[in-house]
Structures are given as C-alpha cells and as structure tokens.
PDB file of N, CA and C in Angstrom:
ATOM      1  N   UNK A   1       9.938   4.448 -19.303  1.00  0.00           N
ATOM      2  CA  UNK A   1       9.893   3.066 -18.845  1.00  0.00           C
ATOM      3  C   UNK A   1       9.673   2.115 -20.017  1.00  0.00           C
ATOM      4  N   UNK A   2       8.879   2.439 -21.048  1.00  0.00           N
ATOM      5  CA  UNK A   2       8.532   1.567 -22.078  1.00  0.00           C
ATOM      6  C   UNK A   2       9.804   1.310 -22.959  1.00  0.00           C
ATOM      7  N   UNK A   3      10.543   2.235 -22.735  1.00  0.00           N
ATOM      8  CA  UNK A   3      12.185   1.669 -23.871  1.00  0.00           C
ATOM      9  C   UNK A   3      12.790   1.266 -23.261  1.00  0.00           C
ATOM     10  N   UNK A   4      12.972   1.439 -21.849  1.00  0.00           N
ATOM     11  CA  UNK A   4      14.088   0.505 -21.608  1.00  0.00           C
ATOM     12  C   UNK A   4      13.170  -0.560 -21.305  1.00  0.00           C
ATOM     13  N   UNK A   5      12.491  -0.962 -20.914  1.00  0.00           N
ATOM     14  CA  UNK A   5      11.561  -2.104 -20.796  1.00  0.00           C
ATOM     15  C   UNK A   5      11.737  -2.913 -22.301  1.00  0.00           C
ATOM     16  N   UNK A   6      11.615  -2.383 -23.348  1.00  0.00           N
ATOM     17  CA  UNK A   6      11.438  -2.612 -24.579  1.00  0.00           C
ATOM     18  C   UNK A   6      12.871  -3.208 -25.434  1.00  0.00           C
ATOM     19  N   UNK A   7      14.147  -2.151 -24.653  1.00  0.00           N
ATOM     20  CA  UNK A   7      15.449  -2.715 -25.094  1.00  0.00           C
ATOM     21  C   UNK A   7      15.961  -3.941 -24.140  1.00  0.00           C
ATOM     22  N   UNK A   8      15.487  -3.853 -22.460  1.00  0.00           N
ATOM     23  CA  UNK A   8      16.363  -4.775 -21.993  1.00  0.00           C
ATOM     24  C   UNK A   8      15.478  -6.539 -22.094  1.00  0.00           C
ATOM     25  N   UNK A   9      14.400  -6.186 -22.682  1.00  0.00           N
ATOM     26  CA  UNK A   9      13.546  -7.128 -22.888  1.00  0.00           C
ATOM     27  C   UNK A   9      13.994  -8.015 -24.060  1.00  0.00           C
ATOM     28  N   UNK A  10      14.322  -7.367 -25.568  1.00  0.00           N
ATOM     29  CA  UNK A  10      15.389  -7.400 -26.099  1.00  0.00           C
ATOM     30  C   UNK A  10      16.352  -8.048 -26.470  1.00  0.00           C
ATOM     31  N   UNK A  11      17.682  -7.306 -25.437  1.00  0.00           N
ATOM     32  CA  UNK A  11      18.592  -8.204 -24.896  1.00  0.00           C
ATOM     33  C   UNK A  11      18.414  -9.282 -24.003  1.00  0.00           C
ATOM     34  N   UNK A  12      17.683  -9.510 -23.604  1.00  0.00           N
ATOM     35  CA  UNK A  12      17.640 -10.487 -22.554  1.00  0.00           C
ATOM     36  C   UNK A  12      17.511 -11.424 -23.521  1.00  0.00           C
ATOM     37  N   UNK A  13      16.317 -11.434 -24.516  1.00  0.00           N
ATOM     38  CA  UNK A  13      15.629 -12.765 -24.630  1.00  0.00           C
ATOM     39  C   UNK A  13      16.919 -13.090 -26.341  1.00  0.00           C
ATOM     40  N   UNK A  14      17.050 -12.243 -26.925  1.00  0.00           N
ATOM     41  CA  UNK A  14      18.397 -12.502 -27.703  1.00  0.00           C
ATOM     42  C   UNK A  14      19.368 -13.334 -27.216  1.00  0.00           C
ATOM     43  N   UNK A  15      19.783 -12.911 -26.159  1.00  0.00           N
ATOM     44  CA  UNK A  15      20.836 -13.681 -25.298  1.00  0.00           C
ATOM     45  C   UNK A  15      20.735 -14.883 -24.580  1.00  0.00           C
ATOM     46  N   UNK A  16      19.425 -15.030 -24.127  1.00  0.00           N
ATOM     47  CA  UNK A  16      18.568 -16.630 -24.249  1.00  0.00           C
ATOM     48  C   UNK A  16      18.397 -17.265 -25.638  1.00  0.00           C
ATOM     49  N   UNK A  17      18.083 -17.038 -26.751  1.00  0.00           N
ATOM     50  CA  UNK A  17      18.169 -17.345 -27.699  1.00  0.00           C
ATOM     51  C   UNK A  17      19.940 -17.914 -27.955  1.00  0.00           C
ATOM     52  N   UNK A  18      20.449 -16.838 -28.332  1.00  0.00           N
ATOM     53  CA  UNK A  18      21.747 -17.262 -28.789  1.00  0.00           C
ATOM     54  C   UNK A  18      22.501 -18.834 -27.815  1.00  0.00           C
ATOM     55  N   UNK A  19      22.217 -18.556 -26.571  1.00  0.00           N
ATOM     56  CA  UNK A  19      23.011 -19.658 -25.686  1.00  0.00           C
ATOM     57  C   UNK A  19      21.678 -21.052 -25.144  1.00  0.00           C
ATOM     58  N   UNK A  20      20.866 -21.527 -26.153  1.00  0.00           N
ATOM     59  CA  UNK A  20      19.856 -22.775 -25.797  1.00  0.00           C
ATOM     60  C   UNK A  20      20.784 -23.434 -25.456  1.00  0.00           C
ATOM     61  N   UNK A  21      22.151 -23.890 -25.832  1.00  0.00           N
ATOM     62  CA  UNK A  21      22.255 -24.729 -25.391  1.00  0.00           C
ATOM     63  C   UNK A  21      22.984 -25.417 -24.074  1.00  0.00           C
ATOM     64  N   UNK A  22      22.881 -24.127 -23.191  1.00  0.00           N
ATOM     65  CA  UNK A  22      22.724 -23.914 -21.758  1.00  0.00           C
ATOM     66  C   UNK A  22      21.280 -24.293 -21.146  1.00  0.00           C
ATOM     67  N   UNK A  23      20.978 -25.394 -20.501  1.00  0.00           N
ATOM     68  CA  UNK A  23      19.630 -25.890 -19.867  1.00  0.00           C
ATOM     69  C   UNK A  23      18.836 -24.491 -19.303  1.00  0.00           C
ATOM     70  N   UNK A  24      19.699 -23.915 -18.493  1.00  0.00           N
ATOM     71  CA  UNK A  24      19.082 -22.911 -17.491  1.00  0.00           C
ATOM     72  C   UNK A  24      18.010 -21.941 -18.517  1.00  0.00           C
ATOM     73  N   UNK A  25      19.134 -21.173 -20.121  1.00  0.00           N
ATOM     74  CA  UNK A  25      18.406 -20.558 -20.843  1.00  0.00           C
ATOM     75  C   UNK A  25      17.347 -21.354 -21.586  1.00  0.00           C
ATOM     76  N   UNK A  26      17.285 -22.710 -21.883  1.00  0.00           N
ATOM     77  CA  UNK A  26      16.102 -23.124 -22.133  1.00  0.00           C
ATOM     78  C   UNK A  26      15.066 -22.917 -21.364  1.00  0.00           C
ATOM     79  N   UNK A  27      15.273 -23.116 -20.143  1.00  0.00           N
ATOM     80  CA  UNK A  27      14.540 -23.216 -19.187  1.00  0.00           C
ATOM     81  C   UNK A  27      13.772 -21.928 -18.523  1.00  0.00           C
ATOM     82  N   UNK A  28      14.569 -20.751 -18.877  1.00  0.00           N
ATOM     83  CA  UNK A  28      14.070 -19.286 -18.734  1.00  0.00           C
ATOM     84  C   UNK A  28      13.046 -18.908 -19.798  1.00  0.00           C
ATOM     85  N   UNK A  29      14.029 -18.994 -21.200  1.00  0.00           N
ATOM     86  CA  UNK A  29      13.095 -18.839 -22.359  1.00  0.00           C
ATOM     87  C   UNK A  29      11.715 -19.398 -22.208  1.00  0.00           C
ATOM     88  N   UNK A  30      11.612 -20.671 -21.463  1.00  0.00           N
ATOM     89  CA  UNK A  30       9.737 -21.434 -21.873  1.00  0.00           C
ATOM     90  C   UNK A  30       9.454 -20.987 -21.002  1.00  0.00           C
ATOM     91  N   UNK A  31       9.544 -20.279 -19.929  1.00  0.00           N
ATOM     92  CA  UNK A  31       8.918 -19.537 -18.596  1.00  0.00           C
ATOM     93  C   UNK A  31       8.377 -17.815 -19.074  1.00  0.00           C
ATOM     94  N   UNK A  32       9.349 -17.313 -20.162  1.00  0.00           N
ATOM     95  CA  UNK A  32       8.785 -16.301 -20.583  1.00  0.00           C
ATOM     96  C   UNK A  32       7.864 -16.386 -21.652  1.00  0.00           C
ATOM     97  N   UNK A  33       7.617 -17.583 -22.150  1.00  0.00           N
ATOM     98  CA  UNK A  33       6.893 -17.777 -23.290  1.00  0.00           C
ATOM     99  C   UNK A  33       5.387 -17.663 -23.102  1.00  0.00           C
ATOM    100  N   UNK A  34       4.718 -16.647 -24.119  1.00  0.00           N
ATOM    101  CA  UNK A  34       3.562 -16.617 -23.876  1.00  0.00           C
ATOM    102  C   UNK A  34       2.474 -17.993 -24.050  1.00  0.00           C
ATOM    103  N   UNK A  35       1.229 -17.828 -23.693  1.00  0.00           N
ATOM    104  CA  UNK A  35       0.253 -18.897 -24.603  1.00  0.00           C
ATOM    105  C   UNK A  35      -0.281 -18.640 -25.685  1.00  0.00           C
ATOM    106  N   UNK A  36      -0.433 -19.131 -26.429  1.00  0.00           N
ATOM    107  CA  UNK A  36      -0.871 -19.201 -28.241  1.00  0.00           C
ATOM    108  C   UNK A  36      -2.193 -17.839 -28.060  1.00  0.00           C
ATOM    109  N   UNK A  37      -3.174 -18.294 -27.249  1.00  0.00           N
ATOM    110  CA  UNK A  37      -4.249 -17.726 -26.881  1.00  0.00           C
ATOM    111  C   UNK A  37      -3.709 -16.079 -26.451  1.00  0.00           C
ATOM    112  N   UNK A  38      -2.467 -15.745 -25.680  1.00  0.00           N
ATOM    113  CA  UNK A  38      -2.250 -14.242 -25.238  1.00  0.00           C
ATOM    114  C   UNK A  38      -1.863 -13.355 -26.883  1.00  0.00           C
ATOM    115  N   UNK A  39      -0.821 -14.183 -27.450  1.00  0.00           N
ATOM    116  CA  UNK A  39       0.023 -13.354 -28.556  1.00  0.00           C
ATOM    117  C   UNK A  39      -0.794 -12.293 -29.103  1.00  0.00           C
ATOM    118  N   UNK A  40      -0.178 -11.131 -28.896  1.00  0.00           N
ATOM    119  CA  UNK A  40      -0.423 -10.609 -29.801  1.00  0.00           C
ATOM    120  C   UNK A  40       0.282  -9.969 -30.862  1.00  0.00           C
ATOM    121  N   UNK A  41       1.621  -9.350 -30.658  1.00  0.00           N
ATOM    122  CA  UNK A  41       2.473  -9.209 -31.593  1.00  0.00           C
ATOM    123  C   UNK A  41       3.769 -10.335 -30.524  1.00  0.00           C
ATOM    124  N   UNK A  42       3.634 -10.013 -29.916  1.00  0.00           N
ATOM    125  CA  UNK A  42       4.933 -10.766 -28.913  1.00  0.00           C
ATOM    126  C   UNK A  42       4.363 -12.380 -28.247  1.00  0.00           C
ATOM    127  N   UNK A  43       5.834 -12.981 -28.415  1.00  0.00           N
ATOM    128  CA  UNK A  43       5.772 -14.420 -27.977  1.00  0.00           C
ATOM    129  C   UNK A  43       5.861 -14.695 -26.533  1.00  0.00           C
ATOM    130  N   UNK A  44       6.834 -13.625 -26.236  1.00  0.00           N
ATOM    131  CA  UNK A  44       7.505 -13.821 -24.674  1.00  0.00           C
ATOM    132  C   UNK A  44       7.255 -12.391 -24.009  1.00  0.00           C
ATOM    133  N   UNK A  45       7.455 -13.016 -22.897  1.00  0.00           N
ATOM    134  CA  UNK A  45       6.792 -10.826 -22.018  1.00  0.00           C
ATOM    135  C   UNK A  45       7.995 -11.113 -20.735  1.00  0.00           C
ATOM    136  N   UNK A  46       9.130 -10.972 -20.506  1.00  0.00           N
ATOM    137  CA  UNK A  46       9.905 -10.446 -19.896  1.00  0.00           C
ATOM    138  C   UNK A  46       9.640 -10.064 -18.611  1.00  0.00           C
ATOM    139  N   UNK A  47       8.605  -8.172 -18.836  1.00  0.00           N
ATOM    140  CA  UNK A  47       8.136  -7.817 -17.797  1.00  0.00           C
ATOM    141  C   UNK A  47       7.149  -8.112 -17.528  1.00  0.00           C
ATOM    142  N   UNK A  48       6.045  -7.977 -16.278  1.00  0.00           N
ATOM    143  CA  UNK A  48       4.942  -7.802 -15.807  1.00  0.00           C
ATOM    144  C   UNK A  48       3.786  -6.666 -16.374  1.00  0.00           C
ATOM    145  N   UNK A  49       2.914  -6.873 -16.954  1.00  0.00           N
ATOM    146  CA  UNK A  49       2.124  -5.241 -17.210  1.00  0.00           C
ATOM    147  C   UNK A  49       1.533  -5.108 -15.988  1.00  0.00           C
ATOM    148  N   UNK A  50       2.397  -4.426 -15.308  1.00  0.00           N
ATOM    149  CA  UNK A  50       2.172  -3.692 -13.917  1.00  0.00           C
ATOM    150  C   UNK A  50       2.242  -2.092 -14.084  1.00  0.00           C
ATOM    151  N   UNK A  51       3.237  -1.769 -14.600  1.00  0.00           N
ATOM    152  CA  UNK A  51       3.985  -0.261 -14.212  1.00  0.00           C
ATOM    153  C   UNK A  51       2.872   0.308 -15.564  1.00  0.00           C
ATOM    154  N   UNK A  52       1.830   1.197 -14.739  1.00  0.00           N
ATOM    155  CA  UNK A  52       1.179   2.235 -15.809  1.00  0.00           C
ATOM    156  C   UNK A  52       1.463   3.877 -15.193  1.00  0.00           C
ATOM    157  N   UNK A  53       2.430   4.351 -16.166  1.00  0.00           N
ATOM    158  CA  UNK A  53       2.487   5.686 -15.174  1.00  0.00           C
ATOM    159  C   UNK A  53       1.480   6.672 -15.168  1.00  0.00           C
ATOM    160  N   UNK A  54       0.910   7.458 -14.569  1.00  0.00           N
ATOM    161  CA  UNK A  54       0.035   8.458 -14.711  1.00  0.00           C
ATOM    162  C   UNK A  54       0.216   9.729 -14.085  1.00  0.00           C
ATOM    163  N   UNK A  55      -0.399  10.749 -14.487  1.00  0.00           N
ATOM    164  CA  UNK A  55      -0.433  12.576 -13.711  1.00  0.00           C
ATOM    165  C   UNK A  55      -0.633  12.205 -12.795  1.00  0.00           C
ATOM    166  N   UNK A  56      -0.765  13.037 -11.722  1.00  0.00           N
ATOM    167  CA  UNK A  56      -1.038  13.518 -10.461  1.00  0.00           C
ATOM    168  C   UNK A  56      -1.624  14.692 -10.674  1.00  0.00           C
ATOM    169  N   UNK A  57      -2.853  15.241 -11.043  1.00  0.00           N
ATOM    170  CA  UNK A  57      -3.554  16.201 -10.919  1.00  0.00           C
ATOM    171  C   UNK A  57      -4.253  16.734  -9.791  1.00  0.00           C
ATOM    172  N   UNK A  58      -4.887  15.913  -8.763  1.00  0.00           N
ATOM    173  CA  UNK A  58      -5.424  16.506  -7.796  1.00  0.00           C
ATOM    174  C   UNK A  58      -4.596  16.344  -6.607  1.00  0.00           C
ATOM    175  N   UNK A  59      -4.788  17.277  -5.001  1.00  0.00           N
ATOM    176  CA  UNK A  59      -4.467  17.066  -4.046  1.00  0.00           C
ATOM    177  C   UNK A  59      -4.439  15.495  -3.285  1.00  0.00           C
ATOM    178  N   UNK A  60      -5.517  15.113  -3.400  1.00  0.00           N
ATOM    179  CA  UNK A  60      -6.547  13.884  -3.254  1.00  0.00           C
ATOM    180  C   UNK A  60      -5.800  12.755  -3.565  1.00  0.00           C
ATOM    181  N   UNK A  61      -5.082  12.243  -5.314  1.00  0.00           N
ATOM    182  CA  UNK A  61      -4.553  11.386  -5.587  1.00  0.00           C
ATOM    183  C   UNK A  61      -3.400  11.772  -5.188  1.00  0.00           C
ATOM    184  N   UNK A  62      -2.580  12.773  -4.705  1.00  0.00           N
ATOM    185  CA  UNK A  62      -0.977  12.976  -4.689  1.00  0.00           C
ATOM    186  C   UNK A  62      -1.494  12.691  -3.231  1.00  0.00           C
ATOM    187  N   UNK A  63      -2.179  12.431  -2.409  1.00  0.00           N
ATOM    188  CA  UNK A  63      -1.582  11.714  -1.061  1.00  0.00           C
ATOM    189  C   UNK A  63      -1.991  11.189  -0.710  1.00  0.00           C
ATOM    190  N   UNK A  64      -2.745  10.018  -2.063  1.00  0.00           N
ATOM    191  CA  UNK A  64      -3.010   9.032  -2.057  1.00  0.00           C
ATOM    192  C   UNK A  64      -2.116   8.114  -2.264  1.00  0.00           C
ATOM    193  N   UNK A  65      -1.139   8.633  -3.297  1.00  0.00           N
ATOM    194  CA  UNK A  65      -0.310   7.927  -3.814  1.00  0.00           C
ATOM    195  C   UNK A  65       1.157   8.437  -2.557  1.00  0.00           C
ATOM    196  N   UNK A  66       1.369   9.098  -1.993  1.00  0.00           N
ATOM    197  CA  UNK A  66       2.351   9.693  -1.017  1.00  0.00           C
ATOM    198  C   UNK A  66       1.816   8.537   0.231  1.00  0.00           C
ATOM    199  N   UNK A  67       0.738   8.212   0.550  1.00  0.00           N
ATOM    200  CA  UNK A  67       0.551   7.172   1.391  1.00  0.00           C
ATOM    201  C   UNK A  67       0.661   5.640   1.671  1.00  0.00           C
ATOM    202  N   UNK A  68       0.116   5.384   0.219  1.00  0.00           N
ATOM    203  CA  UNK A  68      -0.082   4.146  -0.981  1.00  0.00           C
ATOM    204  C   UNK A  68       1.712   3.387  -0.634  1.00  0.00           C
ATOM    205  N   UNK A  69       2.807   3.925  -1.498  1.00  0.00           N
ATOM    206  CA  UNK A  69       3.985   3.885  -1.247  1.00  0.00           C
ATOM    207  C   UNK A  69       4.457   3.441  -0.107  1.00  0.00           C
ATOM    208  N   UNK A  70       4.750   3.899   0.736  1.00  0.00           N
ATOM    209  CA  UNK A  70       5.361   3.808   2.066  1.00  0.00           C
ATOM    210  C   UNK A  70       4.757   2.144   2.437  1.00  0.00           C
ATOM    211  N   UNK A  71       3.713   1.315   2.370  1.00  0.00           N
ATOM    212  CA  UNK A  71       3.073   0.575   2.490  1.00  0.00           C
ATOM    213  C   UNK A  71       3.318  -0.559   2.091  1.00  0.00           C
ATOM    214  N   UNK A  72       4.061  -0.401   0.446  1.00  0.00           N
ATOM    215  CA  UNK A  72       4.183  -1.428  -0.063  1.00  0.00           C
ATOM    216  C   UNK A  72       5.238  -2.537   0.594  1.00  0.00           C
ATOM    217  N   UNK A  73       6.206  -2.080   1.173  1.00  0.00           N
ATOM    218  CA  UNK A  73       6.986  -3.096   2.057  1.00  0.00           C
ATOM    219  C   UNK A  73       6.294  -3.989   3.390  1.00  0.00           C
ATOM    220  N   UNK A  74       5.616  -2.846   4.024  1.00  0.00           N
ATOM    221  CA  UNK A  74       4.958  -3.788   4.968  1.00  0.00           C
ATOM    222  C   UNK A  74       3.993  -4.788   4.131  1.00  0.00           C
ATOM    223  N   UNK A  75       3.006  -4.643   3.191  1.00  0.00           N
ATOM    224  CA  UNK A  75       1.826  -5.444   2.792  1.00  0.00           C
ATOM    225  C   UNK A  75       2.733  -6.578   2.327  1.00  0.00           C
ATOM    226  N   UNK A  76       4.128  -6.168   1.945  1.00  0.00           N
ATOM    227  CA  UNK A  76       4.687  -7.806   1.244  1.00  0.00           C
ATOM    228  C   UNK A  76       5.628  -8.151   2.522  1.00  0.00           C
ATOM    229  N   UNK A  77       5.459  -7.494   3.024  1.00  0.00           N
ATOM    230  CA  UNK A  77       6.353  -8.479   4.787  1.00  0.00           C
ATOM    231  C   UNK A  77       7.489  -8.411   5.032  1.00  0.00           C
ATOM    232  N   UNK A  78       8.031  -7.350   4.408  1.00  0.00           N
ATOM    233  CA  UNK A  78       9.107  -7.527   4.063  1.00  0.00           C
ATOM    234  C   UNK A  78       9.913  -6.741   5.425  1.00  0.00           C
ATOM    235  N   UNK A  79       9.112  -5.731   5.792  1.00  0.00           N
ATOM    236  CA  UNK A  79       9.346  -5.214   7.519  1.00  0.00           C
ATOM    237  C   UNK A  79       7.429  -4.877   7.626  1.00  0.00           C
ATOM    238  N   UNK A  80       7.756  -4.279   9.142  1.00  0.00           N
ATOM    239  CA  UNK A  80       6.706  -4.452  10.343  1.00  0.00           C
ATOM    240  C   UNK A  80       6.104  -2.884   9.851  1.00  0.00           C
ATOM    241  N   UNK A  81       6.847  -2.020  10.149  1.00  0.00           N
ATOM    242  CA  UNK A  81       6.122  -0.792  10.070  1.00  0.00           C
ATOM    243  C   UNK A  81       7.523  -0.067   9.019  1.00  0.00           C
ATOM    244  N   UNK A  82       6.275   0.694   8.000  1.00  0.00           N
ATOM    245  CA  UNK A  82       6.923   1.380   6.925  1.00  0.00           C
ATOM    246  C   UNK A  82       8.179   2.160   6.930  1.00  0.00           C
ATOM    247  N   UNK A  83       8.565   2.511   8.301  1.00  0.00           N
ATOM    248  CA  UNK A  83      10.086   3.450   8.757  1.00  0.00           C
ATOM    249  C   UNK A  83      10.965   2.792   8.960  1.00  0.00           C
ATOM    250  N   UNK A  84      10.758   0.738   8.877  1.00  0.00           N
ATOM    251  CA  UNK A  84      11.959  -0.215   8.959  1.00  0.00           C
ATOM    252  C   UNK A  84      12.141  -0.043   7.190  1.00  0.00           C
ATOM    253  N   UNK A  85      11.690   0.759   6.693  1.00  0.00           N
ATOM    254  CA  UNK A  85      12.285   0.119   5.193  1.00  0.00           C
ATOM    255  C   UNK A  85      13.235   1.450   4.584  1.00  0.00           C
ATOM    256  N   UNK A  86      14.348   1.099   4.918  1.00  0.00           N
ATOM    257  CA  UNK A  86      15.272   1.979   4.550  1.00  0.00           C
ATOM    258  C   UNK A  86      15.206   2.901   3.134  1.00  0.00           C
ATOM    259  N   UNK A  87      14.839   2.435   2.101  1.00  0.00           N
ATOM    260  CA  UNK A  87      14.740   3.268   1.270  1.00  0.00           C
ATOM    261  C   UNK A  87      13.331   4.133   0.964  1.00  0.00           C
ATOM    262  N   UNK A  88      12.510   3.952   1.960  1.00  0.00           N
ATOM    263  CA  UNK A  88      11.317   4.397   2.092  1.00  0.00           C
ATOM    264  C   UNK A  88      11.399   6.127   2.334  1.00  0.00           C
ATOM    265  N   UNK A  89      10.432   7.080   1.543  1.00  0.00           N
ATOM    266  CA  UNK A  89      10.148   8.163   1.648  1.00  0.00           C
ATOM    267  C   UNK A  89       8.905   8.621   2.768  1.00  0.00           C
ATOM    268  N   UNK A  90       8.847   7.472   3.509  1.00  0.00           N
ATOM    269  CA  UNK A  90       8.549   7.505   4.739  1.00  0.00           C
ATOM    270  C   UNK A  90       9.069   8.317   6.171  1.00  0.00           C
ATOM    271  N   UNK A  91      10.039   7.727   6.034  1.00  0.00           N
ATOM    272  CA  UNK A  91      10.890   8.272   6.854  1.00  0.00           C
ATOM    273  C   UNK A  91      11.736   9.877   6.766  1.00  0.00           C
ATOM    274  N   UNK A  92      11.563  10.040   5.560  1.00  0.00           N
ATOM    275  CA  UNK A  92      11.838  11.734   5.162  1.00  0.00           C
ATOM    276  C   UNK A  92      10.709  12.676   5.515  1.00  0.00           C
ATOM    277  N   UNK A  93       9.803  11.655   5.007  1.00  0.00           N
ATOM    278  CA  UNK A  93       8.076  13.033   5.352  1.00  0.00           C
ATOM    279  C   UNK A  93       8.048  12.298   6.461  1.00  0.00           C
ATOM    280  N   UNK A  94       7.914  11.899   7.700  1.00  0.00           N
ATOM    281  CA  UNK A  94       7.294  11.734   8.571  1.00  0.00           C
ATOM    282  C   UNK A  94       7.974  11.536   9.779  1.00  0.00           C
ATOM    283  N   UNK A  95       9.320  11.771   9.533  1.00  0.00           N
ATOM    284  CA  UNK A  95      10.590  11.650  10.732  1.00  0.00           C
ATOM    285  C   UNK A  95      11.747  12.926  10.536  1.00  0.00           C
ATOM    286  N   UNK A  96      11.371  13.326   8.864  1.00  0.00           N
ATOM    287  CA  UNK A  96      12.391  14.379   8.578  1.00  0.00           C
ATOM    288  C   UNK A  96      13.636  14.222   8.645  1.00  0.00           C
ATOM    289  N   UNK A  97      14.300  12.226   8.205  1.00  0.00           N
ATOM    290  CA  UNK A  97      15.442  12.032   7.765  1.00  0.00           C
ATOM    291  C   UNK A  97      15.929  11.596   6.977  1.00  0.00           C
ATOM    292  N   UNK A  98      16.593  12.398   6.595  1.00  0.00           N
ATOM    293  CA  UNK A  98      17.078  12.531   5.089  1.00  0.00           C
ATOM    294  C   UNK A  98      18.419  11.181   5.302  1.00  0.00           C
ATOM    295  N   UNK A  99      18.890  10.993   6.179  1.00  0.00           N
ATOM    296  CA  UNK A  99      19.926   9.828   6.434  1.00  0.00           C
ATOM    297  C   UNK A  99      20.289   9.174   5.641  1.00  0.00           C
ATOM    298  N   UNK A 100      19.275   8.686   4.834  1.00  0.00           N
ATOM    299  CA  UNK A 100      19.428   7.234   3.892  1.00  0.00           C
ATOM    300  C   UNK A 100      19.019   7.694   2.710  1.00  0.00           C
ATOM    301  N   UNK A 101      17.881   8.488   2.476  1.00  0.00           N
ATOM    302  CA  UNK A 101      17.448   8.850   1.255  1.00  0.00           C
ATOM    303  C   UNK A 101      17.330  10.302   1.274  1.00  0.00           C
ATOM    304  N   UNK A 102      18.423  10.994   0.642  1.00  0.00           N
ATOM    305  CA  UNK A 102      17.863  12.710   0.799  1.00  0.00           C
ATOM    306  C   UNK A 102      16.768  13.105  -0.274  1.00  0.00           C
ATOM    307  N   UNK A 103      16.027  13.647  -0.595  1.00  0.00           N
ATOM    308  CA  UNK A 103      14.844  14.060  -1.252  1.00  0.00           C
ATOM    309  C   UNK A 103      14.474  15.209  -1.324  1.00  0.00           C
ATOM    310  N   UNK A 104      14.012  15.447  -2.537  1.00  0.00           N
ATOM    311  CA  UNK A 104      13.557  16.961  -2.367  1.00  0.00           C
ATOM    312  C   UNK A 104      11.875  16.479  -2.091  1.00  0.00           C
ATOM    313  N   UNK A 105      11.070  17.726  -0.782  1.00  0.00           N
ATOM    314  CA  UNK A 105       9.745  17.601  -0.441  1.00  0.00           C
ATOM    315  C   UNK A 105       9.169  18.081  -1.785  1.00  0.00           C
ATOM    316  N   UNK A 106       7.866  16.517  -1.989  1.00  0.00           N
ATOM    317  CA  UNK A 106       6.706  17.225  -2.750  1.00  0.00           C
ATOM    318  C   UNK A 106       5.997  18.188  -2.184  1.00  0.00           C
ATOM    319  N   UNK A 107       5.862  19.324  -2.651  1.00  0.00           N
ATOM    320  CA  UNK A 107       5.071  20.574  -1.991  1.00  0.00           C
ATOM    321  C   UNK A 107       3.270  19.655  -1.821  1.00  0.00           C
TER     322      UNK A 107
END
C-alpha cells in the first residue's frame, strides 16, 4: 500500500503542478497542501493516514476484524443492514453467497 500510495501520490500532484494554469488544479493543489506547522518532509498528503495494515495473530482479533468489516457500510449509511452491500463478505459467511463476490473462507 505504501508504493502505490507513494507513486500515485506522485503523479497526481506532478500533474497538478504541471497544468496551474487550469483553476480546478490550483484549486486541488491548495486543498492538498499541508500547514507550515504539519511538514515534515512533505508539503501535500494526497492520502488520508488511515490505512495501517497489521497481523492477525489471535482468534479474538480475526473476528473482530471479520465482524468490524461488514459494518462499515451501514455506520456510513450507505445501506440498512450489512447483506444490502453488495460487495460485502457478509453475505458469503453468513448467507453462503458467493453470487457477487466469490471468496475463498478464512478458516
């Protein structure tokens, strides 16, 4: 995740650069721009520091995180209950259809 994060971050802001004198890319560029106060090697941040990947070592966190998931569509509203969201691994573990998303089961 960190390279392509790292290359399309990159290109993006290159390609804002090169065309300022398109309003819109001005207008993107100062939205990614950091504050004086954040910098630390970088001016602009593209992505979110959201995505931290980690193991799954215990039983405990793997269905925590197998539960966690399925969720995230309903908490942002996006549907009612977790089996309206089509690309959800919801509906594979807990309906056993593979229809939309085939998957191999986490043991």
């Amino acid at each position: 995740m960190q390279r392509l994060e790292e290359r399309t971050a990159k290109f993006i802001l290159k390609n804002l650069r090169q065309n300022l004198q398109f309003p819109w890319c001005r207008s993107m560029r100062e939205r990614l721009k950091l504050p004086a106060t954040v910098h630390d090697q970088a001016h602009f941040r593209v992505w979110q520091r959201k995505f931290y990947d980690m193991n799954i070592w215990t039983e405990k966190k793997r269905l925590e995180k197998l539960n966690y998931m399925p969720m995230n569509p309903v908490k942002r509203r996006l549907v009612q209950k977790p089996g309206d969201w089509p690309f959800s691994s919801w509906r594979f573990y807990y309906l056993g259809d593979a229809s939309l998303l085939a998957m191999d089961r986490v043991p």
